[in-house]
Every structure is written in C-alpha cells, then in structure tokens.
Protein backbone atom coordinates (compact mmCIF):
# COMPACT_ATOMS: atom_id res chain seq x y z
CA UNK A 1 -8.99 72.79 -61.23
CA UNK A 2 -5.63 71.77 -59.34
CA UNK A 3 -6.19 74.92 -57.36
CA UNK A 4 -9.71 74.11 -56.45
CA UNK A 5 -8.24 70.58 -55.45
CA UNK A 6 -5.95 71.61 -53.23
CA UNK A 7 -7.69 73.84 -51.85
CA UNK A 8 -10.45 71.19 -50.97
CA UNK A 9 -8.05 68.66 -49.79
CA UNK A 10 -6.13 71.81 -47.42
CA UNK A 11 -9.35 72.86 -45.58
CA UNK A 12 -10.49 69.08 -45.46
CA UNK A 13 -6.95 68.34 -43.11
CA UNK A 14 -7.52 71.30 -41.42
CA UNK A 15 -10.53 70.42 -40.53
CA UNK A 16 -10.12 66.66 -39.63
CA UNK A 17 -10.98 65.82 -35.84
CA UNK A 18 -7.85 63.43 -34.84
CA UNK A 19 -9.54 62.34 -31.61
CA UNK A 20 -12.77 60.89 -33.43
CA UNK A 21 -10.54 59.15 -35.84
CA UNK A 22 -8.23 57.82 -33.14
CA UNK A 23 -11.25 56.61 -31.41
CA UNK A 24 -12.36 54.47 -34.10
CA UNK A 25 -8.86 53.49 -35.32
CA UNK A 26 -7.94 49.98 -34.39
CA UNK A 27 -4.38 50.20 -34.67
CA UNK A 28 -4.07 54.11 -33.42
CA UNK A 29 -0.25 54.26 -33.12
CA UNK A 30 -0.22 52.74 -36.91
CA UNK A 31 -3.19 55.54 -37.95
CA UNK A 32 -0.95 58.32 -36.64
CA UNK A 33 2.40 57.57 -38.36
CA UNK A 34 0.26 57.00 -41.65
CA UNK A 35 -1.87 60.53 -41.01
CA UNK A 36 1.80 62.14 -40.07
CA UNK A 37 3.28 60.72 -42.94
CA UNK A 38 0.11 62.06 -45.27
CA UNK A 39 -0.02 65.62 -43.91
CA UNK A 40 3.62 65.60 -44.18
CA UNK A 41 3.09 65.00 -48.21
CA UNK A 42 -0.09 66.74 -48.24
CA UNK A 43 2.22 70.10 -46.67
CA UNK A 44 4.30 69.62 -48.98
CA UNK A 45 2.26 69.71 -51.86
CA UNK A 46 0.29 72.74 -50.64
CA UNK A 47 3.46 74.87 -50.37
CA UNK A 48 4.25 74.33 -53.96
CA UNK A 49 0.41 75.01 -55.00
CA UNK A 50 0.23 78.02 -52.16
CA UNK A 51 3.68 79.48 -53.70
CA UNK A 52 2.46 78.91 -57.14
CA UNK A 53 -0.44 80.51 -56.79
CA UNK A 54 1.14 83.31 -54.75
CA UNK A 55 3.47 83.55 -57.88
CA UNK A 56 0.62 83.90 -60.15
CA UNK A 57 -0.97 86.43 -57.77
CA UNK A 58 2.34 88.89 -57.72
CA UNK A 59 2.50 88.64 -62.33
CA UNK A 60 -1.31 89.65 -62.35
CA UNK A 61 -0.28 92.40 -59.77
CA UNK A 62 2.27 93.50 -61.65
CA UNK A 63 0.39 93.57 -64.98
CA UNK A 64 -2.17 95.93 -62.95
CA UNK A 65 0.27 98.28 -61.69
CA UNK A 66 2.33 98.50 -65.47
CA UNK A 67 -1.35 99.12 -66.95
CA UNK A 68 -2.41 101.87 -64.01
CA UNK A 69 1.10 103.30 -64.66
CA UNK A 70 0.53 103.29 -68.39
CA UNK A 71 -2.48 104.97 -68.09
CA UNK A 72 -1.51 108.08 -65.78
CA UNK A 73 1.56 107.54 -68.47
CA UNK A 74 -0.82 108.12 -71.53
CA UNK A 75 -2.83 110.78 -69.84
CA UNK A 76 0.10 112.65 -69.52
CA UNK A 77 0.79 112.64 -73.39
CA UNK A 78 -2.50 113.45 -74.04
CA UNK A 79 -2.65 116.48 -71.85
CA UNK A 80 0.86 117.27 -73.28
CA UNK A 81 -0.64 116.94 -76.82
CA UNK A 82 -3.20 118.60 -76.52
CA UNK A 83 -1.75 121.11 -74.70
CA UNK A 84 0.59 121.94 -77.46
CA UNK A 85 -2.12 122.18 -80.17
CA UNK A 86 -3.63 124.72 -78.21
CA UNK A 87 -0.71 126.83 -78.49
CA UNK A 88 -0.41 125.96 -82.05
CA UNK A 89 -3.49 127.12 -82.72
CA UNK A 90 -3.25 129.95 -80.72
CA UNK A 91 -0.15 130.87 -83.40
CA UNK A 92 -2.59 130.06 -86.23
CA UNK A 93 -0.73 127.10 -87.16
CA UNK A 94 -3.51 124.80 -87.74
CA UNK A 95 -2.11 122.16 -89.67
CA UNK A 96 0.30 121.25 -86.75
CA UNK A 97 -2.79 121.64 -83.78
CA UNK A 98 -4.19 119.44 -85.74
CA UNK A 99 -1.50 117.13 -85.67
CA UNK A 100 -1.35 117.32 -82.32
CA UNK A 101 -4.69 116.83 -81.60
CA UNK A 102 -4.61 113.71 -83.35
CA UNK A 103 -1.57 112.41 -81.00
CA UNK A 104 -3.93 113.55 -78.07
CA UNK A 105 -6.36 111.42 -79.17
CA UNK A 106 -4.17 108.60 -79.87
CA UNK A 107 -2.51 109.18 -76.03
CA UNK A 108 -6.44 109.45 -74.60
CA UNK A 109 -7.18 105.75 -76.60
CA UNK A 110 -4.09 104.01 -75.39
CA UNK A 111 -5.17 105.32 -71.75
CA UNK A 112 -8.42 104.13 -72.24
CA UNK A 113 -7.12 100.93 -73.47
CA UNK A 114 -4.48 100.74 -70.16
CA UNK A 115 -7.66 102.04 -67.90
CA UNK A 116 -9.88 98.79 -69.04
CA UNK A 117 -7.07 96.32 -68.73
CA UNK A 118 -6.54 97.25 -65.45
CA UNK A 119 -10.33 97.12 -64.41
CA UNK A 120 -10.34 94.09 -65.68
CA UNK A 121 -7.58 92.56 -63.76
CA UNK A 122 -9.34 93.49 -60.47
CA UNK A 123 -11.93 90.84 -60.21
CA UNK A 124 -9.51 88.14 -60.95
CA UNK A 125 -7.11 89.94 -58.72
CA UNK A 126 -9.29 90.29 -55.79
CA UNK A 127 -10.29 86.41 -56.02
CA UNK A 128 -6.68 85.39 -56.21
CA UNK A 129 -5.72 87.20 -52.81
CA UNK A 130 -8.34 85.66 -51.59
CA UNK A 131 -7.67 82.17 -52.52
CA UNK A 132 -4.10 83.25 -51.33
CA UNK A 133 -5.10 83.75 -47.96
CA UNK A 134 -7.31 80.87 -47.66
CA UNK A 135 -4.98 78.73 -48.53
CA UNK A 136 -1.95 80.21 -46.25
CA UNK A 137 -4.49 79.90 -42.94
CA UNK A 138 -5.58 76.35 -44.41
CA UNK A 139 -1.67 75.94 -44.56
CA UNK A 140 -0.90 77.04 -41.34
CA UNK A 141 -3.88 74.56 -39.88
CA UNK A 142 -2.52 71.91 -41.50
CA UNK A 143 0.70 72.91 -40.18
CA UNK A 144 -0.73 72.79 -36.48
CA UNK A 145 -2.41 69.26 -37.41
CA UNK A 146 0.67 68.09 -37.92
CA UNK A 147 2.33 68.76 -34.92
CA UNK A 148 -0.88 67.28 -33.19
CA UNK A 149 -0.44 64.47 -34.58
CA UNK A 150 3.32 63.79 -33.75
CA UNK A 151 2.49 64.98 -30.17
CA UNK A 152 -0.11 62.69 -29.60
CA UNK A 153 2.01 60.04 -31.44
CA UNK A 154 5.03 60.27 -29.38
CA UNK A 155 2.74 60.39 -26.30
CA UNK A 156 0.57 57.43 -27.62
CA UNK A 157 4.09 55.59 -27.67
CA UNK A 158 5.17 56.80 -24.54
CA UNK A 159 2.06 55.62 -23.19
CA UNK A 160 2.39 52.38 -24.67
CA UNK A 161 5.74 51.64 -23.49
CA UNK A 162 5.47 52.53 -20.19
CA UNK A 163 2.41 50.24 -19.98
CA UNK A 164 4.74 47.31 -21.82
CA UNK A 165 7.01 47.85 -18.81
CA UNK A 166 4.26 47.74 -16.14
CA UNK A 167 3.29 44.75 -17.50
CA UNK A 168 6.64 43.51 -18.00
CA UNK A 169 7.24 43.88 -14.29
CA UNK A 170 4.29 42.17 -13.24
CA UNK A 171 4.98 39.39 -15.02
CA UNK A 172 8.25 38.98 -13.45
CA UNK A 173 6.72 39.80 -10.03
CA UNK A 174 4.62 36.62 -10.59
CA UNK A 175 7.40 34.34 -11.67
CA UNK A 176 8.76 34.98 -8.14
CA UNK A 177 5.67 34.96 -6.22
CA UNK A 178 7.08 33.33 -2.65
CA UNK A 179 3.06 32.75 -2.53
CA UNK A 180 2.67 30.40 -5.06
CA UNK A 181 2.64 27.06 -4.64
CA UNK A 182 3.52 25.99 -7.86
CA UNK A 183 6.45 28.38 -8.02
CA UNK A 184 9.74 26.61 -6.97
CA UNK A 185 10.52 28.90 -4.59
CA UNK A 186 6.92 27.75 -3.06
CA UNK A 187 7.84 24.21 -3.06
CA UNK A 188 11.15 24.86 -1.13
CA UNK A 189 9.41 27.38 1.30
CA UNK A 190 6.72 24.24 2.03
CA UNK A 191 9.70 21.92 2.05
CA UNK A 192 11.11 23.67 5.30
CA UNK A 193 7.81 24.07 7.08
CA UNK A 194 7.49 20.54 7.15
CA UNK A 195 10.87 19.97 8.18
CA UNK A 196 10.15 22.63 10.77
CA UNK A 197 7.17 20.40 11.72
CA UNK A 198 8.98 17.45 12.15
CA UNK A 199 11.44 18.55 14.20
CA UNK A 200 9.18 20.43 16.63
CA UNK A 201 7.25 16.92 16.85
CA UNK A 202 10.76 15.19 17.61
CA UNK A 203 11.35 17.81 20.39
CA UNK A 204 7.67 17.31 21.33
CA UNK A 205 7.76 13.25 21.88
CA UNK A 206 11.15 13.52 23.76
CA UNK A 207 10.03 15.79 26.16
CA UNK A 208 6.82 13.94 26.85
CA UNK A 209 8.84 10.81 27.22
CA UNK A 210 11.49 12.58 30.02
CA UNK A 211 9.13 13.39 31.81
CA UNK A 212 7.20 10.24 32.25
CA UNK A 213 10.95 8.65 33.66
CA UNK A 214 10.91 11.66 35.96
CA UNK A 215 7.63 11.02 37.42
CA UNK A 216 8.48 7.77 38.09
CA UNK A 217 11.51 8.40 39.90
CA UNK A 218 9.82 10.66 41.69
CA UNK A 219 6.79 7.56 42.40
CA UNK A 220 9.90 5.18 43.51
CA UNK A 221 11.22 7.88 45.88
CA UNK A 222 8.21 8.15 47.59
CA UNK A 223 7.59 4.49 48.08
CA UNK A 224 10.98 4.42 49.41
CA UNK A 225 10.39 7.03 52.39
CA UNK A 226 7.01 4.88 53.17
CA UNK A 227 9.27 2.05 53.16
CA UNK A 228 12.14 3.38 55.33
CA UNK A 229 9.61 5.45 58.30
CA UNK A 230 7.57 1.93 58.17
CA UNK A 231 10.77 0.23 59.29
CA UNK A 232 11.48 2.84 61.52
CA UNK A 233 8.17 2.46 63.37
CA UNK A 234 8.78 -1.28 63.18
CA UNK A 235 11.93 -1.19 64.74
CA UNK A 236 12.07 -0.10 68.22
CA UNK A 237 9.12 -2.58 69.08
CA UNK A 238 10.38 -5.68 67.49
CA UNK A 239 14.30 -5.83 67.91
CA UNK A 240 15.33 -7.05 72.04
CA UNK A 241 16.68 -4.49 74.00
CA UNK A 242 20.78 -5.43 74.69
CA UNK A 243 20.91 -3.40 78.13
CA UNK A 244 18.38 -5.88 79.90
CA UNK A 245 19.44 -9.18 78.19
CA UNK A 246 23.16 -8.27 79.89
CA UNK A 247 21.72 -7.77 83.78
CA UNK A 248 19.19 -11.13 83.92
C-alpha cells in the first residue's frame, strides 16, 4: 500500500506541467519555492521507498538464487544416491541400494521442493523489478522537475528584480523631470525665463527710447542748416555795402 502510494504520488510530480500551474498561480514566485520545497520532500521520501524497495528486490533475489542453487545442489545428491545403489545392487547388496535409493528419493523431494520455491519467487520477482524501474525513471523525472523548478524560480526572480529596478529608475527619472512644472527644478527653470523676459523688455524700451532722442537731434540739425542757408540768402541783399558808403 505505501509502495502503491508512492508510486502514485512519483509519476503524479513527474508528470505535473509547471507552466499551466504557473499560469494560474497568483503569487508564482511564492508557488515555486512551495513546489521546490515539496519535490524536495517528496525526493526525499521516494529515495527511501525506491531503496527500500530495491532492498526488498535484492533478499527475494537472493532467496531465488539459494533455492536454484539448492536445487542443482539436491539433484546432485540424488544422482549421487542413486548412482551408488546401482552399484550396490550391482554387488548384490540390496539392503544398502535400497538405502540409497531411499536418500535419492529424499535428494529428488528436497529438489523438487527448492525447484517450486524458486518458481514461485519469479512472479513476485519479475513485478518487483518492475516497480523498481518505474520508480527509478519516476525518480529521475522528479529529479529533472526539480531543477525546473529552481531554474525557472531563480529566473522568475531575476526577472522580477530587474523589472523592480526599471521601475525604480523611472521613478527617479520623474522626480527630476526638468519638464515638469510642478517639479522644483520646473519652477526655478520658469523663474529664469521670466527674468530672461524682463530683461530683454528692459533692453527693448531703452533702445526704443535712444533712438527717439536721436531722431530728434537729427530733426533739430536739419532745421538748423534751413536756418543758417536762409540767412545766408538773406544776407548779401539786406546788409549795405561798406565800399560805396566810403566814396559818396
């Protein structure tokens, strides 16, 4: 029965499709180092039931080899027995052929008795090295499970940690988003644009404002000249000539 059980339970793990259960697991990480854990036990346990039964298997093996051996054994004393009754009787001693023929027979029932022991060992054995095997491959599957498992374990938490980083990263990216406005480096960035602003204004209104003083020097200077060539034209025509005033 604990045979049976084991043997239910081995081929059951061997068979178990870790993707499909990792699929529907909610926590998979958690799933895996409880199935690792399990096969670990469930491994264990096998090996003791596997060596146990391999145990068993090697006493019912020897048991059939002692009775094949006691049988050639007790064939031999029969033929031996026998043998030397013949040659009793031969000497026409029949009270000893007799007497061996009697041991012959004994020899022949003991080798009978060896013969059926052993024949019926061989069922028993024959289902044992087969339960043997079974459970060594089931063994070795589990075995291979197993080492699924912590694979895809240690790559499920490589996976995840790598992914914690990424995100980790991200998040840190954001905190110094230059982009963001509500970021404090946004607010100082937007500080300096207006200042930029304002002074670019400043610069702006004072050079509108020198330039309106130079146009109107350069209004005045022209008046002037119209001023100066009107005298000029005035002059000759309207001031007494000093050379004819002196002769009257």
């Amino acid at each position: 029965m604990v045979k049976q059980s084991i043997f239910g339970r081995v081929a059951q793990l061997a068979k178990a499709n870790i993707n499909a259960m990792l699929d529907s697991a909610e926590d998979p990480q958690k799933m895996l180092d409880q199935m690792v854990r399990d096969y670990t036990d469930n491994i264990a346990e096998a090996e003791t039931a596997v060596a146990q039964t391999i145990g068993n298997l090697r006493m019912v093996e020897e048991d059939y080899d002692e009775d094949v051996q006691a049988s050639s054994d007790w064939g031999n004393k029969a033929l031996a027995a026998s043998g030397k009754a013949d040659e009793f009787r031969s000497a026409g001693d029949t009270a000893n052929a007799d007497k061996f023929d009697s041991l012959a027979k004994v020899a022949i029932q003991r080798q009978m008795q060896s013969e059926s022991e052993a024949k019926s060992a061989e069922p028993s054995i024959t289902s044992q090295r087969d339960v043997v095997d079974k459970l060594k491959t089931g063994l070795d599957a589990m075995k291979s499970k197993r080492q699924e498992l912590v694979s895809k374990r240690d790559e499920l938490v490589a996976r995840a940690k790598s992914a914690q980083a990424q995100n980790q990263v991200q998040e840190a990216v954001k905190s110094i988003d230059i982009m963001d406005p509500s970021s404090e480096v946004g607010r100082f960035e937007e500080k300096i644009r207006r200042e930029e602003a304002r002074v670019r204004g400043a610069a702006e209104l004072a050079s509108s404002s020198l330039d309106a003083q130079f146009n109107s020097l350069e209004d005045l200077g022209e008046q002037t000249e119209i001023e100066a060539r009107l005298a000029a034209l005035k002059g000759p025509k309207s001031a007494p000539s000093l050379t004819t005033g002196t002769s009257e």
